[in-house]
PDB file of N, CA and C in Angstrom:
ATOM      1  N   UNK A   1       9.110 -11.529  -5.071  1.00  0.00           N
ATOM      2  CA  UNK A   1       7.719 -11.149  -4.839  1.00  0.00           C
ATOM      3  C   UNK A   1       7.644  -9.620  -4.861  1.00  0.00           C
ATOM      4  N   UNK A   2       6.521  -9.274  -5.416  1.00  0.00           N
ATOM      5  CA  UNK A   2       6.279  -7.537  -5.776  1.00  0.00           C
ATOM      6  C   UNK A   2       6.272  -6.739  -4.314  1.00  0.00           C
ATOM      7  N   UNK A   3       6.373  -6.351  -4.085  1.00  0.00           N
ATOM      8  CA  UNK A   3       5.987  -5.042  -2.699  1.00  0.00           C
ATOM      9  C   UNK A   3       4.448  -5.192  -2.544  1.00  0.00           C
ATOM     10  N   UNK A   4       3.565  -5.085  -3.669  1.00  0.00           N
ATOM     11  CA  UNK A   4       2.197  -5.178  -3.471  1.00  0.00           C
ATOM     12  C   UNK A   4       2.159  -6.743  -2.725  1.00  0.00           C
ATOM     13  N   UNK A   5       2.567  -7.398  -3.250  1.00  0.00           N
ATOM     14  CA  UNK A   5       2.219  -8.787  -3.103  1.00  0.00           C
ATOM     15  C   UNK A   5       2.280  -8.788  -1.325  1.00  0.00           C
ATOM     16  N   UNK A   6       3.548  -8.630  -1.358  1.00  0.00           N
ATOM     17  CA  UNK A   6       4.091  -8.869   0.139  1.00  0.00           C
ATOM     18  C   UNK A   6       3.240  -7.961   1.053  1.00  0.00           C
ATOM     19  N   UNK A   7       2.670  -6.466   0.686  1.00  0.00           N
ATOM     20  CA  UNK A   7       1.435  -6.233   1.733  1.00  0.00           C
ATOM     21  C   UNK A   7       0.546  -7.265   1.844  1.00  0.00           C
ATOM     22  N   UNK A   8      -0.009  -7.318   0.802  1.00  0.00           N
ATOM     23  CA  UNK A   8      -1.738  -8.558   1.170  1.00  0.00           C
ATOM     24  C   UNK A   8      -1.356  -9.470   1.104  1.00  0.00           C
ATOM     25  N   UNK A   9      -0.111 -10.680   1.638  1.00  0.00           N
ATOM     26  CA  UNK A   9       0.303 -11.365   1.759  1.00  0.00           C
ATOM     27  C   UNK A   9      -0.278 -12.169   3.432  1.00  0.00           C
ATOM     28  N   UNK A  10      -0.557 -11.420   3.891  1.00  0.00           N
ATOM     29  CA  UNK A  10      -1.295 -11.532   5.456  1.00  0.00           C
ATOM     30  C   UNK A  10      -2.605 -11.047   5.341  1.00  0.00           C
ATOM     31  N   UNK A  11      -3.017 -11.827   6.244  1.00  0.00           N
ATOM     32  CA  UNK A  11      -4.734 -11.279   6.108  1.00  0.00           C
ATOM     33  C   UNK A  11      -4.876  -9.760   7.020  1.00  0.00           C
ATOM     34  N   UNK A  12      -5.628  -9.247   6.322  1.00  0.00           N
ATOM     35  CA  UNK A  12      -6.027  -7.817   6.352  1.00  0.00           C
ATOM     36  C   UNK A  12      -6.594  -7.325   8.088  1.00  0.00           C
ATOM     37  N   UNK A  13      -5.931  -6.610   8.835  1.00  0.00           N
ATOM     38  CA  UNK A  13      -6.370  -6.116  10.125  1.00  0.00           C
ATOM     39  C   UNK A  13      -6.733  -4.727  10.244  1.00  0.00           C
ATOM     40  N   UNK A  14      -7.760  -4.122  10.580  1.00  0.00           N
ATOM     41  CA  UNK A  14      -8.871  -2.972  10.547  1.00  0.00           C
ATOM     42  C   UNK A  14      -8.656  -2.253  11.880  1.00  0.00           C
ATOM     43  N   UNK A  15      -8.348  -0.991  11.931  1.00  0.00           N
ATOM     44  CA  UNK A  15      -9.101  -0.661  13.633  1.00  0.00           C
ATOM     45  C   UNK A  15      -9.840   0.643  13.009  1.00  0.00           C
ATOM     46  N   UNK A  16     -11.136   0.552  13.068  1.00  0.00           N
ATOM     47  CA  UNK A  16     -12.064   1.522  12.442  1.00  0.00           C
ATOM     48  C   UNK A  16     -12.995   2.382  14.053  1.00  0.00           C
ATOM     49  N   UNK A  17     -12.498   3.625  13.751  1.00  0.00           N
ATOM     50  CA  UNK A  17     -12.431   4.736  14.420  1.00  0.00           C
ATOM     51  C   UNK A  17     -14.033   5.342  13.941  1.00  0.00           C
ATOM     52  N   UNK A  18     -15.009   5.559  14.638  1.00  0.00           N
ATOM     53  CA  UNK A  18     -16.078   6.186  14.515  1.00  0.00           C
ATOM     54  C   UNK A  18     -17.641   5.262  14.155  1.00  0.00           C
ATOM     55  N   UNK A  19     -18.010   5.584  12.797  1.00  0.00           N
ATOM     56  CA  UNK A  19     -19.227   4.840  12.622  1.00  0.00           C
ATOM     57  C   UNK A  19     -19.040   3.450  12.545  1.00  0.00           C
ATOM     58  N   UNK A  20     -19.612   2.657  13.539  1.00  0.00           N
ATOM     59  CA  UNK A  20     -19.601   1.036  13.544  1.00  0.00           C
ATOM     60  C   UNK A  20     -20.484   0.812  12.052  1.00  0.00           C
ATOM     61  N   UNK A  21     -20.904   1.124  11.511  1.00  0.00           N
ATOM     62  CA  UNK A  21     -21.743   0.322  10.513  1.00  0.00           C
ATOM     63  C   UNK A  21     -19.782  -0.272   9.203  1.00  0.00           C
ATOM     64  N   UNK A  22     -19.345   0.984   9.510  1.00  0.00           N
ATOM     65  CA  UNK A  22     -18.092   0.721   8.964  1.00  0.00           C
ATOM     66  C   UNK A  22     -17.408  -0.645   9.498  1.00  0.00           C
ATOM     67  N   UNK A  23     -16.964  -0.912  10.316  1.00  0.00           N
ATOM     68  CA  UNK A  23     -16.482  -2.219  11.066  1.00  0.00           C
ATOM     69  C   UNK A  23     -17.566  -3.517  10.929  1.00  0.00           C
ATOM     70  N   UNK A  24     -18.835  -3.269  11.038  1.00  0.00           N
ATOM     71  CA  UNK A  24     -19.911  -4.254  10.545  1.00  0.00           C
ATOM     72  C   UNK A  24     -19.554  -4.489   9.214  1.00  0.00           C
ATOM     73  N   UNK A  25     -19.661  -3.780   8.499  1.00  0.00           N
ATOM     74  CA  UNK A  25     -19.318  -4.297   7.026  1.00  0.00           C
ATOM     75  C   UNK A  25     -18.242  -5.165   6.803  1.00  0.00           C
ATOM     76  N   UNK A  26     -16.819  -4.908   7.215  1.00  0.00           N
ATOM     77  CA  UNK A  26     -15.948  -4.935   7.304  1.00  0.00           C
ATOM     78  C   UNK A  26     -15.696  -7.234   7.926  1.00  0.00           C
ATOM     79  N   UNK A  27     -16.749  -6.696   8.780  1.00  0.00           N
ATOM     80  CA  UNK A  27     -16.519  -8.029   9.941  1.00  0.00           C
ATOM     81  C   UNK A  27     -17.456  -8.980   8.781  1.00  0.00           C
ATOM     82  N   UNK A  28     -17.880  -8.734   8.527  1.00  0.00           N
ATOM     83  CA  UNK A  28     -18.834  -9.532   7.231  1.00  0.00           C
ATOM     84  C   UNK A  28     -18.654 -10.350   6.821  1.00  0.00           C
ATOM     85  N   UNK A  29     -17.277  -9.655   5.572  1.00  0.00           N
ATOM     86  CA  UNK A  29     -16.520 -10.090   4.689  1.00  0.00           C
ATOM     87  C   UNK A  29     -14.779 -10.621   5.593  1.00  0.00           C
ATOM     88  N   UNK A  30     -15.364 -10.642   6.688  1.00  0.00           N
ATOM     89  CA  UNK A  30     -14.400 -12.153   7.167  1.00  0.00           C
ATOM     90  C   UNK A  30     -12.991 -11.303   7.499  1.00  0.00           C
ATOM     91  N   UNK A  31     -13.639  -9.747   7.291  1.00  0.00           N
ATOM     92  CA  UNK A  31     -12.099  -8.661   8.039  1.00  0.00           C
ATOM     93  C   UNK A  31     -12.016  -8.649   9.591  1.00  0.00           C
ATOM     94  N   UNK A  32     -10.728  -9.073  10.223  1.00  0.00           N
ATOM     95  CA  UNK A  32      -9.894  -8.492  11.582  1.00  0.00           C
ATOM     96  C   UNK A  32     -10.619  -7.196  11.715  1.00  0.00           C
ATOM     97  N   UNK A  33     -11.627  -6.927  12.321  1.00  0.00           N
ATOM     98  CA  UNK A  33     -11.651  -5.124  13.036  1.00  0.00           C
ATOM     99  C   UNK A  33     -11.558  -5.412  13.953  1.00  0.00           C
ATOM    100  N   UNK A  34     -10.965  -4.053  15.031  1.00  0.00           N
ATOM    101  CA  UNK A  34     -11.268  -3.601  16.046  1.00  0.00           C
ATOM    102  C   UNK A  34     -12.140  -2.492  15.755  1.00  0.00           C
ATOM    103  N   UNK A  35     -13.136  -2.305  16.670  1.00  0.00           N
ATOM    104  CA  UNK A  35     -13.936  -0.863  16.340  1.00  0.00           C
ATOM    105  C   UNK A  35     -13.684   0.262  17.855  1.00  0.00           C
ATOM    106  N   UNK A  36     -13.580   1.397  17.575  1.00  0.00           N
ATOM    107  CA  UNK A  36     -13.343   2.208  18.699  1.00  0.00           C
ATOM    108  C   UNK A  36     -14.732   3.414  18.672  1.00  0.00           C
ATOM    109  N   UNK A  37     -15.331   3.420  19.661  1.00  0.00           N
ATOM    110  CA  UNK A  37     -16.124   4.349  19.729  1.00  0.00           C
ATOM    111  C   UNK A  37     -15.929   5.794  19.835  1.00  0.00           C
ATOM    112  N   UNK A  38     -15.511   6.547  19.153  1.00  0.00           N
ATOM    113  CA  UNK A  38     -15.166   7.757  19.318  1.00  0.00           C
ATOM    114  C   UNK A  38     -15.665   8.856  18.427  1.00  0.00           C
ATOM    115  N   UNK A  39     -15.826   9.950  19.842  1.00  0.00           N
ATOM    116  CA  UNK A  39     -16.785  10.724  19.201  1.00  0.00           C
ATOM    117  C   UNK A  39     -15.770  11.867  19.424  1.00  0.00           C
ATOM    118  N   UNK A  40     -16.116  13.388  18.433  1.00  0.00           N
ATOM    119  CA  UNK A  40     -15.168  14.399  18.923  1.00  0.00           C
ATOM    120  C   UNK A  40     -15.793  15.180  20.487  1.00  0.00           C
ATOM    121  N   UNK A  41     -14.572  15.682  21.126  1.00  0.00           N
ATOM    122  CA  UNK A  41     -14.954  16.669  22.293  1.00  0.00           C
ATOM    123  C   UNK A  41     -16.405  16.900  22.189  1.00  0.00           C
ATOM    124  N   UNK A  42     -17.001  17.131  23.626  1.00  0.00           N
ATOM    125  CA  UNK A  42     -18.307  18.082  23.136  1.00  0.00           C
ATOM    126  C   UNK A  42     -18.889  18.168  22.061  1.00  0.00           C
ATOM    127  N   UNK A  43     -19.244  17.096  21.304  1.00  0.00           N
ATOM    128  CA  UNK A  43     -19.997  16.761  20.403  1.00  0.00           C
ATOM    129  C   UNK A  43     -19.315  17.437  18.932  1.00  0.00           C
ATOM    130  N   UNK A  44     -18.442  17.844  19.157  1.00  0.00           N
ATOM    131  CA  UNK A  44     -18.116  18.347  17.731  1.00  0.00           C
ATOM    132  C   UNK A  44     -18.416  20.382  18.109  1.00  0.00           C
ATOM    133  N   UNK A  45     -19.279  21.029  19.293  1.00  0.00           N
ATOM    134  CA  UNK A  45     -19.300  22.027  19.830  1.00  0.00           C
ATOM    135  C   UNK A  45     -17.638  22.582  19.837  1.00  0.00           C
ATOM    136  N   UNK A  46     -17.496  23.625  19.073  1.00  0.00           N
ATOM    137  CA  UNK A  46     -16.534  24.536  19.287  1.00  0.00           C
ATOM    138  C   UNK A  46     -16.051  25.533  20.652  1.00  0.00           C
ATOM    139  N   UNK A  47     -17.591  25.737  20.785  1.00  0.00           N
ATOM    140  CA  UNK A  47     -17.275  26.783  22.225  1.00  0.00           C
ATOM    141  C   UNK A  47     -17.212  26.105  23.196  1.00  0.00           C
ATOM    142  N   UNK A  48     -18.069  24.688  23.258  1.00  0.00           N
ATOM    143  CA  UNK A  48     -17.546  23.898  24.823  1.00  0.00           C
ATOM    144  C   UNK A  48     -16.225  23.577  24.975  1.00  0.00           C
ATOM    145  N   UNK A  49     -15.805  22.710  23.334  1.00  0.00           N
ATOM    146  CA  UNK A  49     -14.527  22.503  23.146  1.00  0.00           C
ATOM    147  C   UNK A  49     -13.232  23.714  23.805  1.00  0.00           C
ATOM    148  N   UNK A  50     -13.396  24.723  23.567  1.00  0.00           N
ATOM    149  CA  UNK A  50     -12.473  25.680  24.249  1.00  0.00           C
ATOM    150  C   UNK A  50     -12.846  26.001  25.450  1.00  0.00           C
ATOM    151  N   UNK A  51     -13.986  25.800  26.059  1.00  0.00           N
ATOM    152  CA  UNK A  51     -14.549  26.202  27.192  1.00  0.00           C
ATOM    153  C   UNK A  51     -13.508  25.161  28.245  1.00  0.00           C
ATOM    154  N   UNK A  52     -13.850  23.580  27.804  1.00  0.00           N
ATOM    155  CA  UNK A  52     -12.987  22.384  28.669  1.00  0.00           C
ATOM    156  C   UNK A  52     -11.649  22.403  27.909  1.00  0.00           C
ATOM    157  N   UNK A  53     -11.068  23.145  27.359  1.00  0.00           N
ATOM    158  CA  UNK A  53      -9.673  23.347  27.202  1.00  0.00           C
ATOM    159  C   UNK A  53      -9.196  24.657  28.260  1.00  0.00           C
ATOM    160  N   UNK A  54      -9.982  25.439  28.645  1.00  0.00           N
ATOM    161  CA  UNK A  54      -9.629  26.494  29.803  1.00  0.00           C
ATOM    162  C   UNK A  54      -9.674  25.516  31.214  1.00  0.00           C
ATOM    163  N   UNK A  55     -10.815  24.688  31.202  1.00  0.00           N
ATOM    164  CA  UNK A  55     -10.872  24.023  32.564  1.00  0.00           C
ATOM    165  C   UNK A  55      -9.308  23.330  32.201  1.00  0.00           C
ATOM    166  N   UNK A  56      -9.322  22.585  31.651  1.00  0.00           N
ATOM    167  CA  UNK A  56      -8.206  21.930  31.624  1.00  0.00           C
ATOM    168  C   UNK A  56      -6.682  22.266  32.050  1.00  0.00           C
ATOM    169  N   UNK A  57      -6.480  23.575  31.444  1.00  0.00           N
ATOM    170  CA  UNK A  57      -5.049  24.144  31.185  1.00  0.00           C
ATOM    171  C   UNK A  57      -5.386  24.573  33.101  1.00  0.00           C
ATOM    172  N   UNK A  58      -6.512  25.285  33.462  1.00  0.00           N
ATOM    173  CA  UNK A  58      -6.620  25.758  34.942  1.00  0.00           C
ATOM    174  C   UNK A  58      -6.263  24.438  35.934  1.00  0.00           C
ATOM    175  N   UNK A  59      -6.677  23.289  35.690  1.00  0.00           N
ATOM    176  CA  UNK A  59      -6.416  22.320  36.417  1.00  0.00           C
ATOM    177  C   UNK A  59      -4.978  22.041  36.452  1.00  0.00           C
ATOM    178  N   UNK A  60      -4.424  21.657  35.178  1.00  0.00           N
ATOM    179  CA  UNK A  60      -2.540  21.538  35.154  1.00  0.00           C
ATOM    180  C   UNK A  60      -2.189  22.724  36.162  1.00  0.00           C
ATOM    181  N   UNK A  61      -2.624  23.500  35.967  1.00  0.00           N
ATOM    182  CA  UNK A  61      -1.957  24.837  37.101  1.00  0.00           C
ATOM    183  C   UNK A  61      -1.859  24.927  38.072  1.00  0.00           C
ATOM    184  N   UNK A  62      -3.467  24.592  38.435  1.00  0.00           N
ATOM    185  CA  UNK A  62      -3.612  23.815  40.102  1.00  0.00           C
ATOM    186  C   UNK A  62      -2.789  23.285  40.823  1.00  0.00           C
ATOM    187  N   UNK A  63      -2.767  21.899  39.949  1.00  0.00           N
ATOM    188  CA  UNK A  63      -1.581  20.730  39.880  1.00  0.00           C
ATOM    189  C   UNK A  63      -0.552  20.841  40.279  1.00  0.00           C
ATOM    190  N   UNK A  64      -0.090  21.847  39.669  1.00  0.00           N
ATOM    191  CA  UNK A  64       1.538  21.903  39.814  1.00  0.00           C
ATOM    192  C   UNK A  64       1.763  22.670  41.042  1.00  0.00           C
ATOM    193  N   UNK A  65       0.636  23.612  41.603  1.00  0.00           N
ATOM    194  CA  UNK A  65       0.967  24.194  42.848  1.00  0.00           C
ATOM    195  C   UNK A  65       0.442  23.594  44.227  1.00  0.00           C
TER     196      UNK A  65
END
């Protein structure tokens, strides 16, 4: 049996990361998804993003003392 073969040899399992309309489609046509809701940091915001990476690193510090 080919290498191709032997991948799609099992039915097809999904874990689709972000827009559900992706995993809807998916679940349709009779595909295994899992769907995960995930969004980036702070909306995709750069400056909050580093803003809660300072809280963060300050808290480990805390922590340890």
């Amino acid at each position: 049996m080919s290498e191709l073969k032997k991948l799609f040899r099992d039915p097809v399992k999904v874990i689709n990361v972000g827009l559900p309309s992706f995993s809807d489609d998916l679940k349709k046509q009779g595909v295994i998804v899992q769907h995960v809701d995930w969004r980036p940091p702070a909306g995709g915001n750069r400056k909050i993003q580093e803003l809660l990476e300072r809280v963060r690193k300050s808290q480990e510090l805390l922590d340890r003392s």
